[in-house]
N, C-alpha and C. Protein backbone atom coordinates (compact mmCIF):
# COMPACT_ATOMS: atom_id res chain seq x y z
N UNK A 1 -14.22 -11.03 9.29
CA UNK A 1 -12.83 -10.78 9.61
C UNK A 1 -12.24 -9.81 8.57
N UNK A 2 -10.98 -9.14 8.90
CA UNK A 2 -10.68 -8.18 8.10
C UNK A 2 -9.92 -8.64 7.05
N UNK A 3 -9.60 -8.33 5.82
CA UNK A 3 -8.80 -8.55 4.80
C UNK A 3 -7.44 -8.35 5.15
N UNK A 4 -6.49 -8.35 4.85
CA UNK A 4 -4.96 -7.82 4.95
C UNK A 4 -4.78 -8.06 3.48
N UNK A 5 -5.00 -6.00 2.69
CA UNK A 5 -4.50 -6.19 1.51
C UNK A 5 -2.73 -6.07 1.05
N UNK A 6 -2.63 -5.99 -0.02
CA UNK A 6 -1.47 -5.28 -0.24
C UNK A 6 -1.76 -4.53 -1.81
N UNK A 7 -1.26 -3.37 -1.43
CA UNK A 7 -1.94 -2.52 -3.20
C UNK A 7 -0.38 -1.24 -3.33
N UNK A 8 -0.09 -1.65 -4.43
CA UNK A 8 0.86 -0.52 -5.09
C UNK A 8 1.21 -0.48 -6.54
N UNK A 9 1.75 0.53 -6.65
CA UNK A 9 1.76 0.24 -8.16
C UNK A 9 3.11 -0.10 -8.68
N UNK A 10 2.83 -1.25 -9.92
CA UNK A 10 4.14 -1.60 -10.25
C UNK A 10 4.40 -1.80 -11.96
N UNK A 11 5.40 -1.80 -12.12
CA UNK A 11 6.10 -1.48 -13.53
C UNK A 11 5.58 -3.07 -13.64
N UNK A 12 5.83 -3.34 -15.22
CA UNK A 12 5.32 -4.47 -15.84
C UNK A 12 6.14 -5.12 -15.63
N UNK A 13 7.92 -5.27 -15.42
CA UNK A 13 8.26 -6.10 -15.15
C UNK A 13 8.57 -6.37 -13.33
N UNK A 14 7.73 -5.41 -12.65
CA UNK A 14 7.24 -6.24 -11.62
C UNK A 14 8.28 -5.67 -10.08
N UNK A 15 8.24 -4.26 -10.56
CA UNK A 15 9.13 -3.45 -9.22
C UNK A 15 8.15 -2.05 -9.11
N UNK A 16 8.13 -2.12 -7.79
CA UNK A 16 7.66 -0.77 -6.92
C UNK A 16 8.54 0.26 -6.99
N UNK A 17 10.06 0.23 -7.50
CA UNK A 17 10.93 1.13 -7.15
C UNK A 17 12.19 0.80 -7.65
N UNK A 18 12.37 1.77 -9.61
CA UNK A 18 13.59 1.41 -9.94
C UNK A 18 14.91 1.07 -9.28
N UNK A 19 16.35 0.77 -10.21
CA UNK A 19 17.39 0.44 -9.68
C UNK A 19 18.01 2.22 -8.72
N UNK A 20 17.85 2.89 -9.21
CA UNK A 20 18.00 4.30 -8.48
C UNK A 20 17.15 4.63 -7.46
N UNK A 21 15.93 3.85 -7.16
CA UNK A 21 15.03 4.35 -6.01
C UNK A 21 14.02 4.85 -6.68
N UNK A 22 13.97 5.25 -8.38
CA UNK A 22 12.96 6.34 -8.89
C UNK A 22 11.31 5.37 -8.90
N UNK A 23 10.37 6.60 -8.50
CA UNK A 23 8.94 5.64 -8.54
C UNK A 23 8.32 6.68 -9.34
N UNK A 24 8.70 7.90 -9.80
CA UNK A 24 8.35 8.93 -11.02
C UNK A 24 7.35 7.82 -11.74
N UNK A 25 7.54 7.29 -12.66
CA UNK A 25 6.65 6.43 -13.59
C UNK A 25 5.30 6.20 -12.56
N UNK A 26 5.04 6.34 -11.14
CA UNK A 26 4.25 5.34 -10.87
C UNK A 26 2.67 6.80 -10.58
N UNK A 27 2.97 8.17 -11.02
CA UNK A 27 2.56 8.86 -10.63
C UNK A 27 1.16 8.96 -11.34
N UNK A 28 0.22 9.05 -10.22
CA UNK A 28 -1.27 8.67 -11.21
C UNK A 28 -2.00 9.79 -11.50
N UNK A 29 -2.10 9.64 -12.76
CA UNK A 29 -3.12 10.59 -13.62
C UNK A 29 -4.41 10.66 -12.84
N UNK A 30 -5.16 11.64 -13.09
CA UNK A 30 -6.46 11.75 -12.31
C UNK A 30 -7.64 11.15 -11.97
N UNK A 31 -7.47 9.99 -13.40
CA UNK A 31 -8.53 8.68 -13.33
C UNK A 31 -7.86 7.69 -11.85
N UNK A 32 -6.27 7.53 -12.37
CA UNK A 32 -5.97 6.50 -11.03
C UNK A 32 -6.13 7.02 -9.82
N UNK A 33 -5.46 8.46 -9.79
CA UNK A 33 -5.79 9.07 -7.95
C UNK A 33 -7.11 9.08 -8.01
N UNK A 34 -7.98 9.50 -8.39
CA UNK A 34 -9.64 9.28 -7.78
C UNK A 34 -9.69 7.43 -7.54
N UNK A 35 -8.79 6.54 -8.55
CA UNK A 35 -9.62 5.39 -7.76
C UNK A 35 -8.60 4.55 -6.72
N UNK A 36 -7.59 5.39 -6.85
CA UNK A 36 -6.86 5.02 -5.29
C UNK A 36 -7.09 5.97 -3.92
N UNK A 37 -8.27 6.98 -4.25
CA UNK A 37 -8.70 8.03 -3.00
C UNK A 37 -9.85 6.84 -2.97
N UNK A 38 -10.51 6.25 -3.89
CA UNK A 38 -11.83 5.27 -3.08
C UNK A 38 -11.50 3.93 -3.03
N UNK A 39 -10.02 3.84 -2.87
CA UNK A 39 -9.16 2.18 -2.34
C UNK A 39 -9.19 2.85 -1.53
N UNK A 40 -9.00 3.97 -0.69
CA UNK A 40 -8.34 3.98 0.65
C UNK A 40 -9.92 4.37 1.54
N UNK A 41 -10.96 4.92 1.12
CA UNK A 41 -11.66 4.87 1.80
C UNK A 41 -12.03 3.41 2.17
N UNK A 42 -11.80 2.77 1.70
CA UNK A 42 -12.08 1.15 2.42
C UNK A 42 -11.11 0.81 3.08
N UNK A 43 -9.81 1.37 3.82
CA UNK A 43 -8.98 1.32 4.64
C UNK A 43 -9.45 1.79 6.06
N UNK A 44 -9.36 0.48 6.92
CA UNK A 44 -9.18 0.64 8.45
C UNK A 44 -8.10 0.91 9.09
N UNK A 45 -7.09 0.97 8.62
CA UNK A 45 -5.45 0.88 9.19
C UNK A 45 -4.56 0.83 8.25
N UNK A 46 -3.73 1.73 8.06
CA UNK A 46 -2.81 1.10 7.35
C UNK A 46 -1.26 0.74 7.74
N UNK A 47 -0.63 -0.39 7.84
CA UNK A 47 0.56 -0.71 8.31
C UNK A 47 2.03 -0.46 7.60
N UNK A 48 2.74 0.18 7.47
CA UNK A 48 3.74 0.72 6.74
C UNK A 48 5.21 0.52 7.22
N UNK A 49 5.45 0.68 5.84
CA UNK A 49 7.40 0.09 6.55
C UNK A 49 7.79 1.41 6.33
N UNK A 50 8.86 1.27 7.22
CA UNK A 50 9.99 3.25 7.41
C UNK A 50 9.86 3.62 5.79
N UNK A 51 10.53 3.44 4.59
CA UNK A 51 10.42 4.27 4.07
C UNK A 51 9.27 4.65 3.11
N UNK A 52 8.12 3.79 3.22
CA UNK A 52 6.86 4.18 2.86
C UNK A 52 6.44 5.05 3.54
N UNK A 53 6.94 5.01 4.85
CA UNK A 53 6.16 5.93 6.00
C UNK A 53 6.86 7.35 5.92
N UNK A 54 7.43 6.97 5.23
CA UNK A 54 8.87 8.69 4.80
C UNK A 54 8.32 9.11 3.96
N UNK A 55 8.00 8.31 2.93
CA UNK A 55 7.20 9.28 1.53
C UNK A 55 6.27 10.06 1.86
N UNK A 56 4.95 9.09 2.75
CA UNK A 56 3.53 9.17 3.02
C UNK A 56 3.59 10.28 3.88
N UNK A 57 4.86 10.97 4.49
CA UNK A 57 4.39 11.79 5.78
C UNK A 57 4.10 13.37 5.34
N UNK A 58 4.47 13.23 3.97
CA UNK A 58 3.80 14.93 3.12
C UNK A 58 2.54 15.06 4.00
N UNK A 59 1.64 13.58 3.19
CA UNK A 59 0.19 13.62 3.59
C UNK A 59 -0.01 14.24 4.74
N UNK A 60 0.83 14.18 5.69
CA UNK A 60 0.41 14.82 6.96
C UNK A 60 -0.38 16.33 7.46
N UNK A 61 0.36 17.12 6.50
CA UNK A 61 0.70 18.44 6.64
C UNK A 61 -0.04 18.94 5.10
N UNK A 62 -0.38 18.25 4.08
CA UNK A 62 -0.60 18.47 2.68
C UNK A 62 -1.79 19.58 2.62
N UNK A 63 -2.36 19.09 3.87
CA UNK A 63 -4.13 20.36 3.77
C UNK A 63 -3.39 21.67 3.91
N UNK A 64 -2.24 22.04 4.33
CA UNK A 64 -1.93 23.40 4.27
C UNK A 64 -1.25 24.29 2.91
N UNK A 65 -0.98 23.09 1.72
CA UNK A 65 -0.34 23.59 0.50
C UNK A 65 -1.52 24.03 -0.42
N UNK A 66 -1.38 25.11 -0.50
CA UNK A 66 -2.21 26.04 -0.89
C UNK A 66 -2.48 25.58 -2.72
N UNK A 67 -1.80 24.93 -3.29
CA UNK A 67 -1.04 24.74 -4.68
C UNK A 67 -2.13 23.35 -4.66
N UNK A 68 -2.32 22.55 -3.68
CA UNK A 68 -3.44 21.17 -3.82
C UNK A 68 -4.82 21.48 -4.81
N UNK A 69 -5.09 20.72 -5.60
CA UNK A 69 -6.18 20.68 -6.09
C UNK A 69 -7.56 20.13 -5.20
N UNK A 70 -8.86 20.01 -5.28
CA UNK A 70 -9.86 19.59 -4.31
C UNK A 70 -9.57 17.70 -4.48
N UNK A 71 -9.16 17.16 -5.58
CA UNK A 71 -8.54 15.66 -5.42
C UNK A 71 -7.68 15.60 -4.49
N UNK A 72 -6.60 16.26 -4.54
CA UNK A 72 -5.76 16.27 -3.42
C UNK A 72 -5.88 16.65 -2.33
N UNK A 73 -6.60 17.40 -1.92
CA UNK A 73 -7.06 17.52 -0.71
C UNK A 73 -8.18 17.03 -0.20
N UNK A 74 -9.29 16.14 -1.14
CA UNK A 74 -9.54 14.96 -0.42
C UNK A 74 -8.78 13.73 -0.29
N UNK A 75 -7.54 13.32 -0.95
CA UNK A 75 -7.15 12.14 0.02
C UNK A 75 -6.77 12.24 1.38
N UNK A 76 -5.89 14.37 1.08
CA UNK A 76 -4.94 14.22 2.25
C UNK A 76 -6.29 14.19 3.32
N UNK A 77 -7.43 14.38 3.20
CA UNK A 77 -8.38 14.20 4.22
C UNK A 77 -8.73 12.76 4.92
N UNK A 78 -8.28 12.00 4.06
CA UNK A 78 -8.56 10.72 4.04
C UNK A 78 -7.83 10.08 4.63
N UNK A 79 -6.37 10.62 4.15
CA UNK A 79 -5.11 9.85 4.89
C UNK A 79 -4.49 10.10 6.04
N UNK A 80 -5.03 11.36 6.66
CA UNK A 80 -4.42 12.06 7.37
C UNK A 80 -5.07 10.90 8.68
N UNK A 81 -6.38 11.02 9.30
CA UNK A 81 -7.37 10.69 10.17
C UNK A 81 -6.90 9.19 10.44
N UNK A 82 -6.88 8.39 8.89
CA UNK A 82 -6.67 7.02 8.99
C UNK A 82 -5.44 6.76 10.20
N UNK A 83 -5.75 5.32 10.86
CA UNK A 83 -4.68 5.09 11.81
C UNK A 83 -3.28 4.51 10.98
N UNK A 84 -2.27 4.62 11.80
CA UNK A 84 -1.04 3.90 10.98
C UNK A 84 -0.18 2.84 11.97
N UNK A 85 0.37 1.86 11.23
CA UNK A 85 1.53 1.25 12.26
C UNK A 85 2.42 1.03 11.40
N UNK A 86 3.76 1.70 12.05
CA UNK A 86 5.12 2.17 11.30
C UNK A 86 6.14 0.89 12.47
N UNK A 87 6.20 0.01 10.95
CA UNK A 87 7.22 -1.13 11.05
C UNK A 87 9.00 -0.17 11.12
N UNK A 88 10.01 -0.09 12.47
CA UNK A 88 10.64 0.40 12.27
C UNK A 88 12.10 0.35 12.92
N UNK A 89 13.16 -0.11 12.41
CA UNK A 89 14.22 -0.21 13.63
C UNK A 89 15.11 1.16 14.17
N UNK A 90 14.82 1.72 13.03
CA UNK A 90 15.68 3.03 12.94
C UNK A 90 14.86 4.41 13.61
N UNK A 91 13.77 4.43 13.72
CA UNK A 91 12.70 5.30 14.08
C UNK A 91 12.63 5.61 15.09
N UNK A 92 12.45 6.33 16.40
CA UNK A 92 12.03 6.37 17.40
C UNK A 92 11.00 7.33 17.73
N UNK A 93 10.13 7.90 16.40
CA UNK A 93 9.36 8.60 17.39
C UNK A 93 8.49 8.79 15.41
N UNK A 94 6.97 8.62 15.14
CA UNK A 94 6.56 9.26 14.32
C UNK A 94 5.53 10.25 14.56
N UNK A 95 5.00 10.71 13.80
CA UNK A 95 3.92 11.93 13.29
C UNK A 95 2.33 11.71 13.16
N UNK A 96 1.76 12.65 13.57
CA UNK A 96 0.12 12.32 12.91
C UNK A 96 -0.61 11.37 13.77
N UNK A 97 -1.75 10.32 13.25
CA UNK A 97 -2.08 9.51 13.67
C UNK A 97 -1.91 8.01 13.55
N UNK A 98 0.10 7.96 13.93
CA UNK A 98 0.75 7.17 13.44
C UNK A 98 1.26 6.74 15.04
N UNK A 99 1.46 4.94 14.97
CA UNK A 99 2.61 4.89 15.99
C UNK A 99 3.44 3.42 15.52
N UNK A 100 4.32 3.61 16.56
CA UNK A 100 5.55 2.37 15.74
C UNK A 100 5.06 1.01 16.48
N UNK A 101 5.35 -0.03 15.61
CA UNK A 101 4.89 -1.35 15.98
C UNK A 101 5.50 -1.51 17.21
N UNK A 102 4.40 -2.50 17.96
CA UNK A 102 4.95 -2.84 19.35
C UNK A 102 4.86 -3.89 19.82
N UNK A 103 4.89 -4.91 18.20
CA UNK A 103 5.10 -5.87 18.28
C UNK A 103 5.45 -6.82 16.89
N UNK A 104 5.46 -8.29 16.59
CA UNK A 104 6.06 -8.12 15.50
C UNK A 104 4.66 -8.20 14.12
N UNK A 105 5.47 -8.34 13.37
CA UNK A 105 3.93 -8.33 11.98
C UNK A 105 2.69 -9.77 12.13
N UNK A 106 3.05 -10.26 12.77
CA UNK A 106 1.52 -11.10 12.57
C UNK A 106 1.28 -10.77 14.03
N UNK A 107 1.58 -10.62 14.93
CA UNK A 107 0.85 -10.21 16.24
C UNK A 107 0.03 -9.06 16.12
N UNK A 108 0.97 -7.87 15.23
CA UNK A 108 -0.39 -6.38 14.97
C UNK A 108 -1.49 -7.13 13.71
N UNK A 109 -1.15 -7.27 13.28
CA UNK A 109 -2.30 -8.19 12.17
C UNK A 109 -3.65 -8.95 12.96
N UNK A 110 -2.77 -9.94 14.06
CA UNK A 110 -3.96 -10.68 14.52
C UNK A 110 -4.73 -9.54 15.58
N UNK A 111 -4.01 -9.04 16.00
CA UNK A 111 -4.33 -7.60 17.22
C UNK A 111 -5.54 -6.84 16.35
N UNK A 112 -5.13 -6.15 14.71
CA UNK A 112 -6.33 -5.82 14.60
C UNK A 112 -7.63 -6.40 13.37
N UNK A 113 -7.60 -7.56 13.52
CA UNK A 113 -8.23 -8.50 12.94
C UNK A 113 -9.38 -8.84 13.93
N UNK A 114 -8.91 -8.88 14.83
CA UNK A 114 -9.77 -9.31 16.86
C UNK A 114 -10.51 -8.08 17.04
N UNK A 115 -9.99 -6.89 16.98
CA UNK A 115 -10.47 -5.49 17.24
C UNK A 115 -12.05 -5.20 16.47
N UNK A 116 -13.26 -4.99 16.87
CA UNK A 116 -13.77 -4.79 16.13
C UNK A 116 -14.25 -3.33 14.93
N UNK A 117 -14.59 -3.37 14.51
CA UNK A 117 -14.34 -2.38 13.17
C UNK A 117 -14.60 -2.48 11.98
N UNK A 118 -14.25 -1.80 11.13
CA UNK A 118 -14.25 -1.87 9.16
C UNK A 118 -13.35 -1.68 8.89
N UNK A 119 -13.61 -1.70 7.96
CA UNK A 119 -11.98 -1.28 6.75
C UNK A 119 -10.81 -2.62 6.76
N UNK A 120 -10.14 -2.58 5.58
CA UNK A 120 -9.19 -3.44 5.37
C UNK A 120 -7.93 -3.31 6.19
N UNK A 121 -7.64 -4.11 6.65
CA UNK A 121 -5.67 -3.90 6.88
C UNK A 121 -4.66 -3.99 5.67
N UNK A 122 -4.51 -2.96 5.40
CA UNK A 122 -3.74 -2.37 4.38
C UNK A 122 -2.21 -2.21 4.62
N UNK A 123 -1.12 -2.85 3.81
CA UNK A 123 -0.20 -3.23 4.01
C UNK A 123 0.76 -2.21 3.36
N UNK A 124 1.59 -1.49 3.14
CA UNK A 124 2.45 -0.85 2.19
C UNK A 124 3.68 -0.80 2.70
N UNK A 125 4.62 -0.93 1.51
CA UNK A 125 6.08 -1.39 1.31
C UNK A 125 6.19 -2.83 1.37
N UNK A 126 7.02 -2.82 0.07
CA UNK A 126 7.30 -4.28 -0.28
C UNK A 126 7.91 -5.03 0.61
N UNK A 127 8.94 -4.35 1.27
CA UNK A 127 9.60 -5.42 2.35
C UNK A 127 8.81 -5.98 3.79
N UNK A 128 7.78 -5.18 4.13
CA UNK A 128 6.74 -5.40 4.83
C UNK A 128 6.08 -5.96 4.17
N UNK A 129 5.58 -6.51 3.09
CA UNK A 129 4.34 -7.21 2.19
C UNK A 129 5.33 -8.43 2.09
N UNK A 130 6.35 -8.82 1.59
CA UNK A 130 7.42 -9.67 1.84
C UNK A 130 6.94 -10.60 3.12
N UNK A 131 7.35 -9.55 4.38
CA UNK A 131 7.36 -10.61 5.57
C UNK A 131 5.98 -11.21 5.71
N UNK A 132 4.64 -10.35 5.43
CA UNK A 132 3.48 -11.18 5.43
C UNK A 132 3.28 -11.90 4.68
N UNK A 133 3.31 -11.72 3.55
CA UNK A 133 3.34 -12.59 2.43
C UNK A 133 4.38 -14.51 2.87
N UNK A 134 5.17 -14.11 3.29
CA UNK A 134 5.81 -14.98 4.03
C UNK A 134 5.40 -15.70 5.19
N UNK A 135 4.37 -15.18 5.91
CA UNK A 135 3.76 -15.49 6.66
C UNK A 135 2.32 -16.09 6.39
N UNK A 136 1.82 -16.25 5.39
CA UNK A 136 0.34 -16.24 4.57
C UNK A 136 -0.54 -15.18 5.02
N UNK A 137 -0.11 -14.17 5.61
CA UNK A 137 -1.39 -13.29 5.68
C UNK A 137 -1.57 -12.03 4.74
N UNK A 138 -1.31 -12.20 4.07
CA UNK A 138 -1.83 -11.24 2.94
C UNK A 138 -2.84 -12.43 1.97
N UNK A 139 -4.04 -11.52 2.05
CA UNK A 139 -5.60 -11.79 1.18
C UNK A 139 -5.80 -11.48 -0.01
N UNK A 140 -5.09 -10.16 -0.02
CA UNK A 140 -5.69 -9.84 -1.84
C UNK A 140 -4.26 -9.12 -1.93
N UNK A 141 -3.95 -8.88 -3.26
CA UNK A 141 -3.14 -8.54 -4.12
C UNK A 141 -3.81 -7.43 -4.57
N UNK A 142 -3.30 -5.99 -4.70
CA UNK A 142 -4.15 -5.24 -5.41
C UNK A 142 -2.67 -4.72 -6.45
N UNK A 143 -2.92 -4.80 -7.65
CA UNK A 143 -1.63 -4.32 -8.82
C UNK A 143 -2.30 -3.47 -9.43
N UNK A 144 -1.21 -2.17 -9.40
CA UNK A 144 -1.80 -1.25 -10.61
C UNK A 144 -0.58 -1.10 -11.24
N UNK A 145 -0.60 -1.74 -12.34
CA UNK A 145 0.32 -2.05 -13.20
C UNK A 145 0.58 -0.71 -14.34
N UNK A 146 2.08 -0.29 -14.17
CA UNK A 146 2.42 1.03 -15.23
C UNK A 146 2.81 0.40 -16.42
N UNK A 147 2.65 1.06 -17.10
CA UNK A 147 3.35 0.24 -18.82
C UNK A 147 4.95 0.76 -19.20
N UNK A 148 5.57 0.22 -18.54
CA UNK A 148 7.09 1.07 -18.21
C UNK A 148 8.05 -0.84 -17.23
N UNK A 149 9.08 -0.81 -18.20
CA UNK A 149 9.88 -1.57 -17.74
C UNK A 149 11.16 -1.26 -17.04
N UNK A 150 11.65 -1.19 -15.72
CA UNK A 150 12.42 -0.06 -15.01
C UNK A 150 13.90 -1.16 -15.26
N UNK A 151 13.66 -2.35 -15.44
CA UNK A 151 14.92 -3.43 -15.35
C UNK A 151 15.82 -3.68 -14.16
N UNK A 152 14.41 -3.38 -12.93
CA UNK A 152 15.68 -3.80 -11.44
C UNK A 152 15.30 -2.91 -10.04
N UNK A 153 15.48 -3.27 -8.92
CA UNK A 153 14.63 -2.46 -8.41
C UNK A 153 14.88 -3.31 -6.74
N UNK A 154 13.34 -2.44 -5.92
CA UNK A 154 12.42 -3.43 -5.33
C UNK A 154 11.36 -4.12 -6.23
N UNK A 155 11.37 -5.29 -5.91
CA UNK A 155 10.18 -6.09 -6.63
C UNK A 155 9.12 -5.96 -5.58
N UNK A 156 7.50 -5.90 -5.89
CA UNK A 156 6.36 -5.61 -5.58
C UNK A 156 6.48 -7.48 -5.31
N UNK A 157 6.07 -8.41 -5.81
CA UNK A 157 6.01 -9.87 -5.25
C UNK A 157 7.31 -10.21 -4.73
N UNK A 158 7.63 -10.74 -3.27
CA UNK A 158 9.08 -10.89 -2.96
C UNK A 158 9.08 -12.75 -3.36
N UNK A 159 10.22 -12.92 -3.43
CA UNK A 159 10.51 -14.07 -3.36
C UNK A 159 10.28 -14.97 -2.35
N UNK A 160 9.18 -16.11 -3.32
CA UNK A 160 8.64 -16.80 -2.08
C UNK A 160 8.82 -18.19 -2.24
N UNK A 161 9.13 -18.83 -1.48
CA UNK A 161 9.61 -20.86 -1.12
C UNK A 161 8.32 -21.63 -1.27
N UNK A 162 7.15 -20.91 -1.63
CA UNK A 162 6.04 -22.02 -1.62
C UNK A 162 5.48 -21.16 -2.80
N UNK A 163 4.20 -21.97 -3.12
CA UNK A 163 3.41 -21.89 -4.21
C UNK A 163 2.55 -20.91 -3.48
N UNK A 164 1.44 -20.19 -4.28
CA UNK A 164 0.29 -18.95 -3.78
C UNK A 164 -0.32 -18.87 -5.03
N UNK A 165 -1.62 -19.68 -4.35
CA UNK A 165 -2.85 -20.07 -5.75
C UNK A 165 -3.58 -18.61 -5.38
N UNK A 166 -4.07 -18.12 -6.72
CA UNK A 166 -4.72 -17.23 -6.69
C UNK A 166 -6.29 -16.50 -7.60
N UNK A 167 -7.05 -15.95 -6.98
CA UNK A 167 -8.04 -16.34 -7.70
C UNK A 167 -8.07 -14.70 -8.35
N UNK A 168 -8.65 -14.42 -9.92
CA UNK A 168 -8.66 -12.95 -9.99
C UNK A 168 -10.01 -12.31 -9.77
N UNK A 169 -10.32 -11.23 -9.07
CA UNK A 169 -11.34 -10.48 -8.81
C UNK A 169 -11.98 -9.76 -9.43
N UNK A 170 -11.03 -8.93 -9.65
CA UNK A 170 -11.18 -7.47 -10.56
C UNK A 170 -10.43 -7.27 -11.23
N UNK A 171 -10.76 -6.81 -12.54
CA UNK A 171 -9.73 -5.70 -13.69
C UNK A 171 -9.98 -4.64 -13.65
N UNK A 172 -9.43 -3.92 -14.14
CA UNK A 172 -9.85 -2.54 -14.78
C UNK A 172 -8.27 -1.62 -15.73
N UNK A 173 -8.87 -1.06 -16.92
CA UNK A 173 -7.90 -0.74 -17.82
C UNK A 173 -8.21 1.31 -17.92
N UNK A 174 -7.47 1.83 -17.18
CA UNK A 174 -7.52 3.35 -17.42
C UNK A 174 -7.05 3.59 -18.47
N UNK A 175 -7.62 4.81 -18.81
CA UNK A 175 -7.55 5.39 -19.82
C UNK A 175 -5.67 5.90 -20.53
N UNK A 176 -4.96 5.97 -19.48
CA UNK A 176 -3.68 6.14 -19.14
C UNK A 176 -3.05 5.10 -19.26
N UNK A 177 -4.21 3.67 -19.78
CA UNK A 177 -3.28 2.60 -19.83
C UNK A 177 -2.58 1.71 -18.66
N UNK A 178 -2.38 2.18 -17.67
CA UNK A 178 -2.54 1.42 -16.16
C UNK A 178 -3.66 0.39 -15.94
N UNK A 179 -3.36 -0.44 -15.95
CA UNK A 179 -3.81 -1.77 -15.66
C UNK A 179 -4.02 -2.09 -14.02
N UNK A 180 -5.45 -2.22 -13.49
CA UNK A 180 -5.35 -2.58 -11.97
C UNK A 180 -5.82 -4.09 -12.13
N UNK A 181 -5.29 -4.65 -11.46
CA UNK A 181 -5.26 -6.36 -11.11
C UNK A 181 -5.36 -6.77 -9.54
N UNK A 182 -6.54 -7.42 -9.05
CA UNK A 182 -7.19 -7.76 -7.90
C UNK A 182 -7.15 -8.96 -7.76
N UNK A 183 -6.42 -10.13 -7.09
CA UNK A 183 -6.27 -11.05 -6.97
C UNK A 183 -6.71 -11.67 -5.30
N UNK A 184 -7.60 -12.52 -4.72
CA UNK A 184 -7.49 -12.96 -3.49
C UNK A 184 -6.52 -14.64 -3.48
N UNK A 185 -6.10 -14.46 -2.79
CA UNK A 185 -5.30 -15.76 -2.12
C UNK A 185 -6.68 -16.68 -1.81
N UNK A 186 -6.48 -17.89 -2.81
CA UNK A 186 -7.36 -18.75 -2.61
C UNK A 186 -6.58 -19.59 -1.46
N UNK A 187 -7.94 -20.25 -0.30
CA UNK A 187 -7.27 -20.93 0.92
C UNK A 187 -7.81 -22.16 0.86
C-alpha cells in the first residue's frame, strides 16, 4: 500500500511560513535540492493545497528559463510529468498535469492507495497535512529543519486533540546545517 507522506521544510521553532508569509530562510543550498530532487523521485502523486499549488506552478514552465542550472532543470523534469491534486475552493481551473479534487481528502487518498502503482502520496501545505493528519492518514513525517527561528507563522505540525506515537527513521545533518528528520506514525 502506498505511504501518504508529508515533507517540508521548517524553522526550528516549527513553521513552514513566517508571520509575513516569508519562506526565504527555507531556500536549499545544493546539498538539500539534490536530496529533495531524489525525495520526489519516489513521488507517485502529489496532493496540494491552493497556495502550495501557486508557488509550485513556476515548475510548470521552468524548462524554458534559460538562467536554470542542470539541478534545476532536473527537478523541473521531475515535477512537471508527476500527477497533482489541487485541494481548492477558490480555483476553477489549473495547469500542467494537475487537476482539482473531486472529492474530499480521504476519499482521493483511499482512491489512490486502491489504484495500482509506485511512488508515495505526497502531501504539501500545511493546512492540507492538518486535515489528514486529522484524519490519521499521514505515515511519515519528513522535516527538514532550518536553523532560523521565524516566531509565528503557519506551523508545519497543526494542532492536534489526540496523541501521535512516532517512530524515527532517518537523520541526516547537511553541511548547511539543515537537519532532515523522518518519522513513521507508529500504528
Amino acid at each position: 500500500m502506498r505511504r501518504v507522506t508529508y515533507s517540508m521544510g521548517v524553522s526550528l521553532d516549527g513553521y513552514i511560513v513566517g508571520p509575513g508569509g516569508d519562506f526565504d530562510w527555507t531556500a536549499p543550498g545544493e546539498e538539500v535540492f539534490r536530496f529533495v530532487t531524489d525525495e520526489i523521485r519516489g513521488v507517485g502523486v502529489h496532493l496540494l493545497g491552493r497556495r502550495l499549488y501557486e508557488t509550485m506552478l513556476y515548475w510548470e514552465t521552468a524548462d524554458q528559463d534559460p538562467s536554470l542550472d542542470d539541478s534545476m532543470l532536473e527537478w523541473a523534469a521531475l515535477w512537471k510529468p508527476l500527477p497533482k491534486v489541487v485541494f481548492s475552493t477558490t480555483l476553477s481551473a489549473v495547469q500542467g498535469n494537475a487537476r482539482l479534487a473531486s472529492g474530499g481528502l480521504a476519499e482521493e487518498i483511499e482512491q489512490w492507495r486502491a489504484e495500482p502503482g509506485e511512488g508515495d502520496i505526497a502531501i504539501g501545505g500545511a493546512t492540507l497535512a492538518a486535515g489528514a493528519a486529522a484524519l490519521g492518514l499521514i505515515d511519515e513525517y519528513r522535516a527538514r529543519v532550518y536553523p532560523v527561528l521565524v516566531g509565528g507563522g503557519i506551523p508545519f505540525f497543526p494542532r492536534c486533540e489526540r496523541r501521535v506515537d512516532l517512530e524515527l527513521v532517518e537523520t541526516r545533518t547537511f553541511s548547511s546545517t539543515v537537519v532532515y528528520l523522518r518519522y513513521r506514525v507508529t500504528r
